[in-house]
Protein backbone atom coordinates (compact mmCIF):
# COMPACT_ATOMS: atom_id res chain seq x y z
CA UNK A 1 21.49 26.09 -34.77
CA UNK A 2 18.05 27.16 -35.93
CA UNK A 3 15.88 24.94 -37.43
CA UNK A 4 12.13 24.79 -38.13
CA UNK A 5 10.32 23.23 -35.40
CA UNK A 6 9.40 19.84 -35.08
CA UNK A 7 6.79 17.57 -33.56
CA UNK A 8 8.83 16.62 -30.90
CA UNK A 9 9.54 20.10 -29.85
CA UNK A 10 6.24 20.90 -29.10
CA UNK A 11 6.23 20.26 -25.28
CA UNK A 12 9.29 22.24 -24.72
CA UNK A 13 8.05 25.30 -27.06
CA UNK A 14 4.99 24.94 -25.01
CA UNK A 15 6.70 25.70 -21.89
CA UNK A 16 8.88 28.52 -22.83
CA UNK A 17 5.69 30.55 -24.65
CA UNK A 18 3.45 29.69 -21.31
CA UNK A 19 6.16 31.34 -19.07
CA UNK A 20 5.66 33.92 -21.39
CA UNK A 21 1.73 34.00 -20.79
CA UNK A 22 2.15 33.62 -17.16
CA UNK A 23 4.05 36.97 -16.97
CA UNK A 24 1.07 38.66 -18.61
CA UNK A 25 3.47 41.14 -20.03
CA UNK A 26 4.05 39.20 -23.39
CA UNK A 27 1.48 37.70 -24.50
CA UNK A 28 -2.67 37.74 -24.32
CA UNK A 29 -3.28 33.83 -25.01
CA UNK A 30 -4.12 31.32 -23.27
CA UNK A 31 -1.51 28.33 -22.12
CA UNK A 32 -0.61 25.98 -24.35
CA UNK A 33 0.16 22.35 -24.44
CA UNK A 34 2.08 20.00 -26.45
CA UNK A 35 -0.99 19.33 -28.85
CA UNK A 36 -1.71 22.93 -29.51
CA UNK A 37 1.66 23.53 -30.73
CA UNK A 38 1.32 20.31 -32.43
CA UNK A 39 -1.40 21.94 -34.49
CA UNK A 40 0.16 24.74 -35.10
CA UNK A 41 3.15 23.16 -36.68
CA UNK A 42 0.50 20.91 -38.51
CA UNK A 43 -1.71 23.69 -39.81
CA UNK A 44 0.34 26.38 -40.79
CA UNK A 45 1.06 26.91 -44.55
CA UNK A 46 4.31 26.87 -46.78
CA UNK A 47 4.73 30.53 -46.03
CA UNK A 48 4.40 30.02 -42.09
CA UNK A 49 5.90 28.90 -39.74
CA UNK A 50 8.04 27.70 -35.85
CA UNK A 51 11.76 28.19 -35.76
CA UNK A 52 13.48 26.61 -32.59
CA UNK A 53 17.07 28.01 -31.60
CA UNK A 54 18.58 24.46 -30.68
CA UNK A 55 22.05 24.32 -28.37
CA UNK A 56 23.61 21.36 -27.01
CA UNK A 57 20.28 19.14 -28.07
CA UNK A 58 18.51 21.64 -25.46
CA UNK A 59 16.03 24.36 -27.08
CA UNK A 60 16.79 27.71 -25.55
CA UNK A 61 14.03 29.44 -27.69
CA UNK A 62 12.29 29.73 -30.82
CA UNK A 63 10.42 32.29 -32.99
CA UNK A 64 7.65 32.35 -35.40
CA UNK A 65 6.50 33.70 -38.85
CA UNK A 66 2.85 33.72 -39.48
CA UNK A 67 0.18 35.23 -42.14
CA UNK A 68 -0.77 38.68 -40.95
CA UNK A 69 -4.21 37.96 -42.64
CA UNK A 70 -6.68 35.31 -44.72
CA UNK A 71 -7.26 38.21 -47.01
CA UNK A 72 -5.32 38.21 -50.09
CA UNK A 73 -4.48 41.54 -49.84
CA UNK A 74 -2.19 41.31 -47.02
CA UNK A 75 -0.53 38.57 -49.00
CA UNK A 76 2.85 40.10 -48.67
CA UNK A 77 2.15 40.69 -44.92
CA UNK A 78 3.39 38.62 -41.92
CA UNK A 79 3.69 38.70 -38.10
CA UNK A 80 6.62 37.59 -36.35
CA UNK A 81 7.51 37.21 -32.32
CA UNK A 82 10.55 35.79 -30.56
CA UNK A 83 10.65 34.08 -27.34
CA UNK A 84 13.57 32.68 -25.53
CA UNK A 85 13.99 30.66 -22.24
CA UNK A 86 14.52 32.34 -19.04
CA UNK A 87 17.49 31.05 -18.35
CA UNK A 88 18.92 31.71 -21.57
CA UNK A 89 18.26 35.38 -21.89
CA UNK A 90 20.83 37.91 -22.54
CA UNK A 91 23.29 35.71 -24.32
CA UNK A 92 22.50 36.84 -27.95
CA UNK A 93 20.09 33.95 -28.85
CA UNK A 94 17.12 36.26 -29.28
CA UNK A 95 18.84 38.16 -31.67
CA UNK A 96 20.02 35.39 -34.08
CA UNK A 97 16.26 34.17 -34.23
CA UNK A 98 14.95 37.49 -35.15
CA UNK A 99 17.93 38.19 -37.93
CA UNK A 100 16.50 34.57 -39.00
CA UNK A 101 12.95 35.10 -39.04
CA UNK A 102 13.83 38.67 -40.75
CA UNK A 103 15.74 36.07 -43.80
CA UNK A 104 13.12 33.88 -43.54
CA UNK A 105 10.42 36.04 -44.39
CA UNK A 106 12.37 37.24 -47.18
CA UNK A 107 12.63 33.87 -48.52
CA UNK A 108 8.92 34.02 -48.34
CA UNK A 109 8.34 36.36 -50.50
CA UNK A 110 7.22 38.92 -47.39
CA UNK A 111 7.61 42.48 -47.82
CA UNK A 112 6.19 43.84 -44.20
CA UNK A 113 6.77 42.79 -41.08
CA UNK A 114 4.75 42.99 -37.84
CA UNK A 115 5.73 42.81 -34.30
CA UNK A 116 2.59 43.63 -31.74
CA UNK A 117 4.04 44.60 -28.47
CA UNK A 118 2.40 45.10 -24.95
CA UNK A 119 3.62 49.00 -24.27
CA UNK A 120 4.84 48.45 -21.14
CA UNK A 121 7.35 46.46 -22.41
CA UNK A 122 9.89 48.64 -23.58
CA UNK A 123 12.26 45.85 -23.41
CA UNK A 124 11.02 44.17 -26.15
CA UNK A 125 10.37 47.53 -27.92
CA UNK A 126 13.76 48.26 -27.89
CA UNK A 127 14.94 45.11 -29.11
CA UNK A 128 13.04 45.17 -32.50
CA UNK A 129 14.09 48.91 -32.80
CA UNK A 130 17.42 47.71 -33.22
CA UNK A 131 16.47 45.22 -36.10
CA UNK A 132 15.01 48.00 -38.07
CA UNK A 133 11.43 47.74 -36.67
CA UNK A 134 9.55 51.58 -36.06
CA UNK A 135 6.61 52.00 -33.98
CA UNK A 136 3.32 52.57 -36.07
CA UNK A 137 1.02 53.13 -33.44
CA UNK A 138 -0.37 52.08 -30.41
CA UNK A 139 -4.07 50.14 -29.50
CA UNK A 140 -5.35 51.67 -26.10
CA UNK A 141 -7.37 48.62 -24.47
CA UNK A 142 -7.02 46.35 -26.74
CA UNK A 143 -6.58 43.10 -24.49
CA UNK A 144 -7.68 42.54 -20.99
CA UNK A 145 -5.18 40.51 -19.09
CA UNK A 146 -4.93 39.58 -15.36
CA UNK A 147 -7.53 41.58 -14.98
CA UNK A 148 -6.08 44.86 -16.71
CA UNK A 149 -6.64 46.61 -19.66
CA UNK A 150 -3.68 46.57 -22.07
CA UNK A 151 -2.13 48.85 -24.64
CA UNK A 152 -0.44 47.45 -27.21
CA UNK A 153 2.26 49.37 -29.37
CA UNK A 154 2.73 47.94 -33.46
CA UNK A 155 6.06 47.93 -34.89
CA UNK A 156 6.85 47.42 -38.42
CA UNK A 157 9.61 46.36 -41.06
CA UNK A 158 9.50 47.33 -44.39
CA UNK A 159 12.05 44.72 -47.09
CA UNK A 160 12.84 46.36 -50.10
C-alpha cells in the first residue's frame, strides 16, 4: 500500500533517506532525524508532498513530490525522488512508488517532472528512463560530497 506519510513515519523515513546520504552516491544533504522529516511533512503545501510504500505494517520505502520552485512560473513544475530500504531492493517496490508519484503529480495539476541524479549512478538513471524520464543535461561540480566534486545528470517528464 502507498499512502502519504505520516508523523509517525518520520523516524523510519529518516533512516532509509540517511542510508541514502551515507552512500554519498544519492544524495548531497545532510542526515536527517525524526523532527526534520517531521517538518517536512508539516511544511509542505497541498501540492507537495511524502509517500511511504507500507508492507506488512513495515515501511520498505517512500518517495516524494515537491515544488521545483517559489516562483510562480514554475508553477506547473515539480521534483520527485524515490528511495527504498536496502533490504527491500529489487522486488518491484521502487517502481510502484514512482508510477504513484508520476499519478500523483498528475492529480496535482503538474505538467513536468524532475529527477536530479548523481551521474555516476547509472542505476538510478536507468530506472527513470524506463518511466519515461530523458536526460536534459548534466551539472559538472555542482555538489561537493565526501570530499569530491559531483556531476549531476537532470532527467525530465513531460504529462500531456
Amino acid at each position: 500500500m502507498i499512502r502519504p506519510a505520516k508523523l509517525k513515519d518520520s523516524k523510519l523515513i529518516a533512516n532509509i533517506y540517511n542510508s541514502y546520504i551515507s552512500l554519498g552516491s544519492a544524495s548531497m544533504d545532510k542526515p536527517k532525524n525524526q523532527q526534520d522529516i517531521a517538518q517536512w511533512l508539516n511544511t509542505y503545501t497541498d501540492r507537495e508532498g511524502v509517500f511511504v510504500f507500507e508492507e506488512d505494517n513495515n515501511i520498505k520505502g517512500w518517495g516524494i513530490i515537491k515544488k521545483y520552485s517559489d516562483r510562480y512560473g514554475y508553477r506547473f513544475a515539480c521534483e520527485t525522488s524515490v528511495y527504498v530500504h536496502k533490504d527491500h531492493k529489487q522486488q518491484g517496490i521502487g517502481g510502484k512508488i514512482n508510477a504513484y508519484l508520476i499519478d500523483k503529480a498528475k492529480a496535482f495539476n503538474y505538467k513536468h517532472l524532475t529527477a536530479k541524479i548523481f551521474a555516476s549512478n547509472t542505476a538510478s538513471i536507468n530506472f527513470f528512463k524506463k518511466f519515461g524520464y530523458t536526460v536534459v543535461g548534466k551539472q559538472h561540480k555542482i555538489g561537493y560530497v565526501n570530499n569530491k566534486w559531483i556531476d549531476m545528470i537532470i532527467m525530465e517528464k513531460l504529462i500531456d
